[in-house]
C-alpha atoms as a PDB file:
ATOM      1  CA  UNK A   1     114.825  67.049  90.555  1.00  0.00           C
ATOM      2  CA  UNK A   2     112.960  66.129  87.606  1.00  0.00           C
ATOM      3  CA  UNK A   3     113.009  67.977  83.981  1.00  0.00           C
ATOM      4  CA  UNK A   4     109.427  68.894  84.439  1.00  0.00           C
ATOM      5  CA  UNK A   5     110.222  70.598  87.609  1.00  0.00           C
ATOM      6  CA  UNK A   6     113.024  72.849  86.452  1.00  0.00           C
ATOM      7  CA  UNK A   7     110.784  73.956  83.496  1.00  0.00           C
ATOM      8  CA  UNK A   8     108.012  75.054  86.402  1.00  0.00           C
ATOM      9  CA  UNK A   9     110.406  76.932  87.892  1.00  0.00           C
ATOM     10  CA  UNK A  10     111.160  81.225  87.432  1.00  0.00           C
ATOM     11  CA  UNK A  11     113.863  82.779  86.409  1.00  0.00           C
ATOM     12  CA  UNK A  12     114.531  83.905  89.737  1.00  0.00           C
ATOM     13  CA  UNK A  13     114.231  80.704  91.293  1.00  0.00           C
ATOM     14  CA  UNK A  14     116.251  79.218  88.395  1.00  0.00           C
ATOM     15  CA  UNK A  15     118.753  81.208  89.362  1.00  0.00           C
ATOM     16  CA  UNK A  16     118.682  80.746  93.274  1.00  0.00           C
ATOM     17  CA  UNK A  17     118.394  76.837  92.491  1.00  0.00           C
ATOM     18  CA  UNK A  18     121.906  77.189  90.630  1.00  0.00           C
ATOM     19  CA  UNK A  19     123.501  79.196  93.438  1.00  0.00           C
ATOM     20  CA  UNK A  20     122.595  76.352  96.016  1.00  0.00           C
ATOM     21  CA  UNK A  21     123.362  73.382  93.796  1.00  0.00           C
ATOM     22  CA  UNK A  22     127.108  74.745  93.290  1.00  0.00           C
ATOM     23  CA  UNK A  23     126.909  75.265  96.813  1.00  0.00           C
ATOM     24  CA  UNK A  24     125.813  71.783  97.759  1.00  0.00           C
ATOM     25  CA  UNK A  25     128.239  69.994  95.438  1.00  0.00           C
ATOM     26  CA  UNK A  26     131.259  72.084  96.899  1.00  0.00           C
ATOM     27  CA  UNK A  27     130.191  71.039 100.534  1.00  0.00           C
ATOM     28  CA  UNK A  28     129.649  67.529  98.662  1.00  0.00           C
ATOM     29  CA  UNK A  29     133.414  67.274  97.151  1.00  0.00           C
ATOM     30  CA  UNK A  30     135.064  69.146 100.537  1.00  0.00           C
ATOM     31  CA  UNK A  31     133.213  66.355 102.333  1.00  0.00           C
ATOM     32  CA  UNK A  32     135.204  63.965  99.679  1.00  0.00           C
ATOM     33  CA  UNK A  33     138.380  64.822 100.386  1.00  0.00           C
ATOM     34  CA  UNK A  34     138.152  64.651 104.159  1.00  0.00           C
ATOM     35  CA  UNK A  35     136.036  61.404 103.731  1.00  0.00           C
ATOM     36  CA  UNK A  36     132.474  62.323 105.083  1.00  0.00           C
ATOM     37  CA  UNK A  37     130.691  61.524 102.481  1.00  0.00           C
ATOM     38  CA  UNK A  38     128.121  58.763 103.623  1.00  0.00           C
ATOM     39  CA  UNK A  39     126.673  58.874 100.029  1.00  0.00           C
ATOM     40  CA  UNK A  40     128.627  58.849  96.878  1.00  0.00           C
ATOM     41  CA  UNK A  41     126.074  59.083  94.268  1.00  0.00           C
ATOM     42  CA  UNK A  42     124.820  62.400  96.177  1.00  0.00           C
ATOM     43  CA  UNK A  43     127.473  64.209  93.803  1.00  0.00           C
ATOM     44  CA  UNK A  44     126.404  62.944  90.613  1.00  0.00           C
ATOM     45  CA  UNK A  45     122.966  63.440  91.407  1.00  0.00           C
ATOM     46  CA  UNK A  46     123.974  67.426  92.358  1.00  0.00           C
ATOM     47  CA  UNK A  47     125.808  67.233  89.184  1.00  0.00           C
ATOM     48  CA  UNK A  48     123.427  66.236  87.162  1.00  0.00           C
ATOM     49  CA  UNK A  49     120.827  68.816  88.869  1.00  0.00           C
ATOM     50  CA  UNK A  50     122.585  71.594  88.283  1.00  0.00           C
ATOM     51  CA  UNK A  51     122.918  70.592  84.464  1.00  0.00           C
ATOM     52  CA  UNK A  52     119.734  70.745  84.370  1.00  0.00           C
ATOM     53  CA  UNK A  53     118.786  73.886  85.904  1.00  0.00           C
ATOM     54  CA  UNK A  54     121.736  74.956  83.623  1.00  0.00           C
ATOM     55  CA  UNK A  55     120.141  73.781  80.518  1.00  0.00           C
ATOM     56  CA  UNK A  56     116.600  75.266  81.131  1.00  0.00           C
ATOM     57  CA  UNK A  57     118.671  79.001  82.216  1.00  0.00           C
ATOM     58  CA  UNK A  58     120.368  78.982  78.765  1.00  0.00           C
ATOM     59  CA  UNK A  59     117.421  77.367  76.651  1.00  0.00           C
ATOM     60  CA  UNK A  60     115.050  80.045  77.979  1.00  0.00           C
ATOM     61  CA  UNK A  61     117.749  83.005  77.214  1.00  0.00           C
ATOM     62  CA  UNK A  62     118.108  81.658  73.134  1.00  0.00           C
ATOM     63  CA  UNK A  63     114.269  81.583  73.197  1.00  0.00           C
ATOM     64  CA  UNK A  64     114.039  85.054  74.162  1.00  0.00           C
ATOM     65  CA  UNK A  65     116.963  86.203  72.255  1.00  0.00           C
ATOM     66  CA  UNK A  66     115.158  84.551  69.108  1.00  0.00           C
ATOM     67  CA  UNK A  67     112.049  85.938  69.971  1.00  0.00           C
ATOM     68  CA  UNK A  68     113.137  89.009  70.031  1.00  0.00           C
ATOM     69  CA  UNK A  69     114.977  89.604  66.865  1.00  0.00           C
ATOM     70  CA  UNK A  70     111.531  88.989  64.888  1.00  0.00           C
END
């Protein structure tokens, strides 16, 4: 998923993108330790996902925080 994307995204999918991300990198690492994975970098790449969708949750909450206080 590409920065552009997440910022496209609402709130509410924001959220529900988050949920399934975590979700996907637990089945990812359970797969890990019972040696399933076919795909290695799948984790890093859910890793670095989820950052992002992270990122964009928090950045919109300080803008709106800031926004509000003026």
């Amino acid at each position: 998923m590409k920065p552009a994307e997440v910022k496209k995204l609402s709130n509410d999918d924001l959220k529900g993108e988050a949920t399934r991300l975590r979700r996907e990198l637990f089945d990812l690492r359970c797969q890990l330790t019972t040696e399933k994975v076919a795909d290695n970098s799948r984790i890093g790449k859910t890793r670095k996902d989820l950052a992002r969708v992270l990122t964009e949750q928090n950045s919109r909450k300080g803008a709106n925080a800031a926004g509000g206080k003026k």
